[in-house]
PDB file of N, CA and C in Angstrom:
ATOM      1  N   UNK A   1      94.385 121.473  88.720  1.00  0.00           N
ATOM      2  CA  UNK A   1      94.065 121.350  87.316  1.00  0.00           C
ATOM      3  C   UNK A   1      95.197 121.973  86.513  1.00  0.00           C
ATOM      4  N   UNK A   2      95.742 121.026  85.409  1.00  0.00           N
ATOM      5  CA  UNK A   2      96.460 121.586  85.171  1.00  0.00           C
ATOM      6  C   UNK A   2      96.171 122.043  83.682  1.00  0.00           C
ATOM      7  N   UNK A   3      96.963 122.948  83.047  1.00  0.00           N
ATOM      8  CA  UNK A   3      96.197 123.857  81.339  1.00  0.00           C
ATOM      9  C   UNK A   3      94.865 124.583  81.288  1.00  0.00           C
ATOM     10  N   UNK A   4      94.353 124.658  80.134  1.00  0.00           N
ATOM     11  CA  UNK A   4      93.510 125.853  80.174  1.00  0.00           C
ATOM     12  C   UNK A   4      93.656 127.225  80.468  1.00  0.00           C
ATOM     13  N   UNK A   5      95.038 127.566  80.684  1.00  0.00           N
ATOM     14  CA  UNK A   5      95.565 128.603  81.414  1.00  0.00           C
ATOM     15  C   UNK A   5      94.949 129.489  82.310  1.00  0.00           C
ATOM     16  N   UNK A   6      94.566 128.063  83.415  1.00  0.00           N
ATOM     17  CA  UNK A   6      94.119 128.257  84.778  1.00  0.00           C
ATOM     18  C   UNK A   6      95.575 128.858  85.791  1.00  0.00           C
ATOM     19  N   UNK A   7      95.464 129.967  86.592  1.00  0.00           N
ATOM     20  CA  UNK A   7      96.880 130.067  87.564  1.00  0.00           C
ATOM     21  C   UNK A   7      96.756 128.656  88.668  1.00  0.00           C
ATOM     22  N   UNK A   8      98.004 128.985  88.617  1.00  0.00           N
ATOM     23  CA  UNK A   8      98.257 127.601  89.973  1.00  0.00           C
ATOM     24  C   UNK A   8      97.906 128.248  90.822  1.00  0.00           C
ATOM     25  N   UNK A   9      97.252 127.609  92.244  1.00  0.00           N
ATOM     26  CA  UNK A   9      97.222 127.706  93.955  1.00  0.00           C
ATOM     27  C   UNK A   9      95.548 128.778  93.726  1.00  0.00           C
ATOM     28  N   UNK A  10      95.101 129.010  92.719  1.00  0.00           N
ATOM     29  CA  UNK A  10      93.793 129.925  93.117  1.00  0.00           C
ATOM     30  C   UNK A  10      92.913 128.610  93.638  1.00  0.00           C
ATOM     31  N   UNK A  11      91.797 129.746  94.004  1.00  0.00           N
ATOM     32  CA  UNK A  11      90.516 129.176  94.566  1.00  0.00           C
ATOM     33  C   UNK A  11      89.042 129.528  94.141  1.00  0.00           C
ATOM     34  N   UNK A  12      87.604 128.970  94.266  1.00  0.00           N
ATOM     35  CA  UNK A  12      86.814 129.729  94.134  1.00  0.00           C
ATOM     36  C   UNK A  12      85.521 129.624  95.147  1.00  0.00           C
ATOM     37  N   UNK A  13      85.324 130.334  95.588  1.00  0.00           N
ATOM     38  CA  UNK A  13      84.081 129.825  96.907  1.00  0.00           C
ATOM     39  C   UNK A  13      84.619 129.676  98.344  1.00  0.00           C
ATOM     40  N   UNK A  14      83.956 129.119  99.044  1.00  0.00           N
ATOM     41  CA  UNK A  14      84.815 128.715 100.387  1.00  0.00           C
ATOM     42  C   UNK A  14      83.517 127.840 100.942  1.00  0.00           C
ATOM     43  N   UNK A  15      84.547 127.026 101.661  1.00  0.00           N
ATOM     44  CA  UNK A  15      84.377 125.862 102.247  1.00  0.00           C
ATOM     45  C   UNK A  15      83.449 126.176 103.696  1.00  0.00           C
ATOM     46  N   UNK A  16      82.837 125.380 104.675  1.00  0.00           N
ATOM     47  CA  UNK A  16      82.520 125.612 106.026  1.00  0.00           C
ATOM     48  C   UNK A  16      83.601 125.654 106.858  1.00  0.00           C
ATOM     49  N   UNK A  17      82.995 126.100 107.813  1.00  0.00           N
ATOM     50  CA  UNK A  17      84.443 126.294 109.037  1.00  0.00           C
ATOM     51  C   UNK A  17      85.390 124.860 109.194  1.00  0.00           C
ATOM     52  N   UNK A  18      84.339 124.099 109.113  1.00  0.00           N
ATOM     53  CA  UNK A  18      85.859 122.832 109.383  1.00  0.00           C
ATOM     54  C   UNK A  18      86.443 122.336 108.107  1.00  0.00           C
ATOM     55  N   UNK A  19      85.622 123.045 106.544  1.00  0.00           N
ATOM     56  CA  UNK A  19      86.553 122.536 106.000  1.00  0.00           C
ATOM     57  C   UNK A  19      85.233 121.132 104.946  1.00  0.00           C
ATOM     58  N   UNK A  20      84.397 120.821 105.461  1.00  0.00           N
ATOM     59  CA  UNK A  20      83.255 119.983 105.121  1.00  0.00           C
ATOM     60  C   UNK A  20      82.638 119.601 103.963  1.00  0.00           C
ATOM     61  N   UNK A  21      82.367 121.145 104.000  1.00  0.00           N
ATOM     62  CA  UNK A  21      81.271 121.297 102.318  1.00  0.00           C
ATOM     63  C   UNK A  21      81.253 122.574 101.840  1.00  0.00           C
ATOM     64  N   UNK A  22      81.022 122.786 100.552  1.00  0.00           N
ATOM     65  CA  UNK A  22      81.034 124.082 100.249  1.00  0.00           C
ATOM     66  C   UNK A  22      80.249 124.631 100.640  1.00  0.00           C
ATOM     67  N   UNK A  23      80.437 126.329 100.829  1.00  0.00           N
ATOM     68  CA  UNK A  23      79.570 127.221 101.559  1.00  0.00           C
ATOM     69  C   UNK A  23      78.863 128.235 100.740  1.00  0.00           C
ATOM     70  N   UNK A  24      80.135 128.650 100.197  1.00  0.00           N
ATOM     71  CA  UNK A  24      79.807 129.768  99.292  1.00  0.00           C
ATOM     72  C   UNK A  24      80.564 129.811  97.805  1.00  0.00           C
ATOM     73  N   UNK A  25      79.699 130.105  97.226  1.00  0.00           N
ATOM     74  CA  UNK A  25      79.886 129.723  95.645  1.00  0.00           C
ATOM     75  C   UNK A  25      79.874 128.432  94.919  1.00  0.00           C
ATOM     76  N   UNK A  26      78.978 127.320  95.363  1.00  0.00           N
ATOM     77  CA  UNK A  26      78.841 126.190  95.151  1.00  0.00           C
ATOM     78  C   UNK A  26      78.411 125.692  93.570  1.00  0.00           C
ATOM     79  N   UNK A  27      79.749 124.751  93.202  1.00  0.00           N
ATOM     80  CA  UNK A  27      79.794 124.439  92.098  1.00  0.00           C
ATOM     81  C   UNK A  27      79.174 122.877  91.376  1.00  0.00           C
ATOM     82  N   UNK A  28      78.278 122.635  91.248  1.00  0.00           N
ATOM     83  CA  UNK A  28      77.823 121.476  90.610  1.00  0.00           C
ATOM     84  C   UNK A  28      78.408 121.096  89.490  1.00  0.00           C
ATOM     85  N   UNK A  29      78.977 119.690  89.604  1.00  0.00           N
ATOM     86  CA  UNK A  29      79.996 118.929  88.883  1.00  0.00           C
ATOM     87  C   UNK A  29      79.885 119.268  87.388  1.00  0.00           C
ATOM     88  N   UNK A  30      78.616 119.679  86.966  1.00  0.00           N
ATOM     89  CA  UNK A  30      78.518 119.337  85.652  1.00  0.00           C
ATOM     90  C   UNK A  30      78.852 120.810  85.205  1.00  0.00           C
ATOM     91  N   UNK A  31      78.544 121.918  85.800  1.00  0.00           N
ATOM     92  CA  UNK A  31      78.948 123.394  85.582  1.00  0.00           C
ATOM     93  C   UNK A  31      80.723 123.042  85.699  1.00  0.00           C
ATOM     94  N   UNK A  32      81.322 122.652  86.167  1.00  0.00           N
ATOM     95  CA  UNK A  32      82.768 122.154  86.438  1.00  0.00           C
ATOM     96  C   UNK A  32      83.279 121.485  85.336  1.00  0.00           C
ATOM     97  N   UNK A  33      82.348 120.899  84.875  1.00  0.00           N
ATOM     98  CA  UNK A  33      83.093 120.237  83.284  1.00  0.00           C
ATOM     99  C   UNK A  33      82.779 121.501  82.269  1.00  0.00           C
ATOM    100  N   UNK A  34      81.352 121.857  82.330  1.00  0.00           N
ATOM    101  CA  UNK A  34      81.295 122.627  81.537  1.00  0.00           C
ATOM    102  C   UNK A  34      82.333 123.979  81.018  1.00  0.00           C
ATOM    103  N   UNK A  35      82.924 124.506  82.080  1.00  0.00           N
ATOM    104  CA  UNK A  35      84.294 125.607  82.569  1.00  0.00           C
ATOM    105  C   UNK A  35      85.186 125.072  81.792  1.00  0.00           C
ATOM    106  N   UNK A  36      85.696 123.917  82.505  1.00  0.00           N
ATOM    107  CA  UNK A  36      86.839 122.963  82.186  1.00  0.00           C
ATOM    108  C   UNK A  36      86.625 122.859  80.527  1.00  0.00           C
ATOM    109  N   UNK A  37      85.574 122.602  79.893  1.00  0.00           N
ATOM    110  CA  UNK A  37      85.574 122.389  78.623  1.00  0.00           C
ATOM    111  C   UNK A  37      85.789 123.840  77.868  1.00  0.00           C
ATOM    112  N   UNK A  38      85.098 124.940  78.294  1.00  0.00           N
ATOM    113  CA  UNK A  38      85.095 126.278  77.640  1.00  0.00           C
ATOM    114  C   UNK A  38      86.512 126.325  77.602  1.00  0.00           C
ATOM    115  N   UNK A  39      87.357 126.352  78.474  1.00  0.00           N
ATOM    116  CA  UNK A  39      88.615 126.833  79.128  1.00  0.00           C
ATOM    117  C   UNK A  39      89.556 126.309  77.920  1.00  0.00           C
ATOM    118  N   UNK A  40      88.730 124.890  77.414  1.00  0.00           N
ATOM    119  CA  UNK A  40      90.053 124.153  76.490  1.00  0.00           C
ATOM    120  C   UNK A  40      89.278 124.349  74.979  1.00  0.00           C
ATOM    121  N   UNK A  41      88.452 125.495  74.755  1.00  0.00           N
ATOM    122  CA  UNK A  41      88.222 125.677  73.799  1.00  0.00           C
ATOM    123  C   UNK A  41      86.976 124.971  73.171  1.00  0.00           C
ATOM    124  N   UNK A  42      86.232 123.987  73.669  1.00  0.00           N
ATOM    125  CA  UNK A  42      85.342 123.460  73.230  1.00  0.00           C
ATOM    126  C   UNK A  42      83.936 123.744  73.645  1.00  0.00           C
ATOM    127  N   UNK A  43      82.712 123.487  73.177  1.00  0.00           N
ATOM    128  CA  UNK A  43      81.198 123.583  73.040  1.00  0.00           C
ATOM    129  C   UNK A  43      81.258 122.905  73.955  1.00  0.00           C
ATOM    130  N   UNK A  44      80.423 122.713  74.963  1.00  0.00           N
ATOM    131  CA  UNK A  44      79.482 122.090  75.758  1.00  0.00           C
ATOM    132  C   UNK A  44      78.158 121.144  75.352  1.00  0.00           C
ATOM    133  N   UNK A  45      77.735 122.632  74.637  1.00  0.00           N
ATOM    134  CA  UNK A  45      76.624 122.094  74.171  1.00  0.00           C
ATOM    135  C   UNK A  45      76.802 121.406  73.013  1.00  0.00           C
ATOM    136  N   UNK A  46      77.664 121.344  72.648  1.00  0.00           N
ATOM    137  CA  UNK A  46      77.668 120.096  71.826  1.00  0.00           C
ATOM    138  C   UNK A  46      78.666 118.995  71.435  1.00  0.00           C
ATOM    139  N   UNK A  47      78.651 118.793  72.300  1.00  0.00           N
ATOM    140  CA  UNK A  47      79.665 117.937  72.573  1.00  0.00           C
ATOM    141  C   UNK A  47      78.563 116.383  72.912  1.00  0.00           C
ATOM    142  N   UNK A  48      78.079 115.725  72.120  1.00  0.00           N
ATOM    143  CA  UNK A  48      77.224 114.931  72.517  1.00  0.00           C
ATOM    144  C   UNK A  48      77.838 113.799  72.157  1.00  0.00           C
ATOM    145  N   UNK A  49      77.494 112.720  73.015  1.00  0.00           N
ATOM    146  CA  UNK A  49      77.520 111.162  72.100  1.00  0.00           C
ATOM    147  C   UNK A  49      76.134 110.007  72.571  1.00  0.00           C
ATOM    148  N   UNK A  50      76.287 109.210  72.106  1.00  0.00           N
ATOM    149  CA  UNK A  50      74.663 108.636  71.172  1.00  0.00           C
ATOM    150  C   UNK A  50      74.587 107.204  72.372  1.00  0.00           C
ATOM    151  N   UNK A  51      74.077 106.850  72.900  1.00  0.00           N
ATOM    152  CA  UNK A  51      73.721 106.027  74.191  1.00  0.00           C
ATOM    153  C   UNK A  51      72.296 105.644  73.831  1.00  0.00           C
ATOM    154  N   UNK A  52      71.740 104.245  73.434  1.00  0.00           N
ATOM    155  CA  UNK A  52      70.310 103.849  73.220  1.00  0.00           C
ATOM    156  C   UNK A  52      69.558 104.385  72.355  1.00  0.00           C
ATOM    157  N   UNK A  53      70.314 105.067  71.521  1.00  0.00           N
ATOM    158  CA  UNK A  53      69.111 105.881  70.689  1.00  0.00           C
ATOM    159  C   UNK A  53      69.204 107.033  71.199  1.00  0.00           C
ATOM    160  N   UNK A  54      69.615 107.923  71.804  1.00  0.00           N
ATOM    161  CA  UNK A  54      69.500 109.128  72.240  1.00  0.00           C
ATOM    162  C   UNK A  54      70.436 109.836  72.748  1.00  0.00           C
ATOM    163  N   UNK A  55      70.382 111.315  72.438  1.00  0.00           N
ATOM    164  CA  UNK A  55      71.854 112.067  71.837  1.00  0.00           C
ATOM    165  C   UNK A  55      71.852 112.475  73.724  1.00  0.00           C
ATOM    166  N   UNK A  56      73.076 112.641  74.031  1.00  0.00           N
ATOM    167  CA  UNK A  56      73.558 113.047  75.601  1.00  0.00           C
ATOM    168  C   UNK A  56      74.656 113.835  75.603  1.00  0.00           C
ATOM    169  N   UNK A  57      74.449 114.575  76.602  1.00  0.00           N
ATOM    170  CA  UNK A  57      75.793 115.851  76.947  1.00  0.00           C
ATOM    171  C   UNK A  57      76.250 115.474  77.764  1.00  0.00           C
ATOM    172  N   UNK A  58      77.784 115.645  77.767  1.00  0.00           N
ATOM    173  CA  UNK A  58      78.782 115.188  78.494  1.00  0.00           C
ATOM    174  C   UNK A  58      78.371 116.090  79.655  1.00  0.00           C
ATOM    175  N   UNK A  59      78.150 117.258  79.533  1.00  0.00           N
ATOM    176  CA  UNK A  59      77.378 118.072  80.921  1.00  0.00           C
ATOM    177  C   UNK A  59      76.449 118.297  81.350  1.00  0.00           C
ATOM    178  N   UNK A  60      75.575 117.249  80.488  1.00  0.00           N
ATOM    179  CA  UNK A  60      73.839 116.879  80.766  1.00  0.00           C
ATOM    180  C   UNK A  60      73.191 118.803  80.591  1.00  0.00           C
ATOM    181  N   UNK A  61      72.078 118.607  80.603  1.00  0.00           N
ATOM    182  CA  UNK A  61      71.266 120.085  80.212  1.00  0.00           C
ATOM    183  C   UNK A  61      71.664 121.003  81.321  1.00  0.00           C
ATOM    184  N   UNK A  62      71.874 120.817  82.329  1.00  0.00           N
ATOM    185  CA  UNK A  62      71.794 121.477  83.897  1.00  0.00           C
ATOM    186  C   UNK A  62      73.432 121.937  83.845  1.00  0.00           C
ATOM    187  N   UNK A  63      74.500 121.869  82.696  1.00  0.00           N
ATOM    188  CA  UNK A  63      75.795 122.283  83.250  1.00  0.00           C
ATOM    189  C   UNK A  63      75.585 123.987  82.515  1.00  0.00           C
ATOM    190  N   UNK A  64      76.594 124.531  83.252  1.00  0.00           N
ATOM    191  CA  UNK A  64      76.437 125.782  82.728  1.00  0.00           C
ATOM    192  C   UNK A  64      78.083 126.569  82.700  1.00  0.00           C
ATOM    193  N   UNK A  65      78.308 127.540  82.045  1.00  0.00           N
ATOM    194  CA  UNK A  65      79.973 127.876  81.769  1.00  0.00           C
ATOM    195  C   UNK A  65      80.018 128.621  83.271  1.00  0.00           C
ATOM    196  N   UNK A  66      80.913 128.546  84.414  1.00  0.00           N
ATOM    197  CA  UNK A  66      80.714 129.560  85.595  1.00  0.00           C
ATOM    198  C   UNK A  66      81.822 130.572  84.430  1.00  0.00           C
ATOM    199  N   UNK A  67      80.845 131.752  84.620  1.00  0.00           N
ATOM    200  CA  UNK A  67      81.486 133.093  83.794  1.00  0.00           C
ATOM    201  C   UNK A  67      82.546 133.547  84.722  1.00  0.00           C
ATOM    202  N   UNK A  68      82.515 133.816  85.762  1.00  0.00           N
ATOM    203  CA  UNK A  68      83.501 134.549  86.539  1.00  0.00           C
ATOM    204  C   UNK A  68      84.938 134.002  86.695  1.00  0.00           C
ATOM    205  N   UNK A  69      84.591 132.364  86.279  1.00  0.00           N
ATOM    206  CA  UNK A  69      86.414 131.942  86.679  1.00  0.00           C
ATOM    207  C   UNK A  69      87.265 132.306  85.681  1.00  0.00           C
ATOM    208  N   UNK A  70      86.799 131.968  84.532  1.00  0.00           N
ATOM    209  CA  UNK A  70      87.688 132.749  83.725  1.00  0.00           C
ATOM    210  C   UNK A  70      88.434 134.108  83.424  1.00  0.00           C
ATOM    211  N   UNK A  71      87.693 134.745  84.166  1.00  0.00           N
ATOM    212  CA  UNK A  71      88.057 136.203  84.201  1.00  0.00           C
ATOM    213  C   UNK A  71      89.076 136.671  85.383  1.00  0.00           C
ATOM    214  N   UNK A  72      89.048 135.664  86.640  1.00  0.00           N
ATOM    215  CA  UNK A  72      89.886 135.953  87.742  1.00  0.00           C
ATOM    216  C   UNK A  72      90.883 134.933  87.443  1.00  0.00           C
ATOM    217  N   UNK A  73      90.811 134.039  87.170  1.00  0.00           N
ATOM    218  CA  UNK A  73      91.959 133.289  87.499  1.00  0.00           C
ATOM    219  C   UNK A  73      92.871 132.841  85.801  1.00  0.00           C
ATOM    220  N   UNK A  74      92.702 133.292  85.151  1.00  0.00           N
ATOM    221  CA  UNK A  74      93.070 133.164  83.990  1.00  0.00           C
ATOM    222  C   UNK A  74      94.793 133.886  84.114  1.00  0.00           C
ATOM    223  N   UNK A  75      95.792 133.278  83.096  1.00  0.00           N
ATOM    224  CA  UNK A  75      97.089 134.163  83.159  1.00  0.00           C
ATOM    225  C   UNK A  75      96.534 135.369  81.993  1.00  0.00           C
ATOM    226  N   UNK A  76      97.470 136.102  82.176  1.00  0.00           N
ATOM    227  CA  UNK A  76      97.381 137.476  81.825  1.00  0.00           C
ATOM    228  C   UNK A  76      98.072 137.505  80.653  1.00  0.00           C
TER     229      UNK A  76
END
């Protein structure tokens, strides 16, 4: 990923032994946009657009900001 002034080569969580699936610290896609969006300065929560009559989040109700990446992997 590049901007947001994310560092290059970090990580967060870890994978299973071969490598498979996440193990630990498992991130659901929509918490992943949600980051990604904080990171570049914008709302989440409102960030909506209008589909059938009815207002929708780009990170649906279930995304959430992961608090901790910003704080480790951020430049200084």
């Amino acid at each position: 990923m590049v901007g947001g002034g994310i560092k290059g080569g970090v990580n967060y969580g870890e994978t299973d032994e071969i490598g498979h699936k996440a193990a630990v610290n498992k991130v659901p896609v929509n918490d992943l946009h949600a980051t990604i969006l904080h990171l570049l300065g914008m709302d989440h929560e409102r960030l909506t657009y209008r589909y059938n009559g009815r207002d929708f989040r780009l990170t649906d109700v279930a995304g959430r900001v992961i608090r901790e990446v910003p704080h480790r992997f951020l430049y200084d």
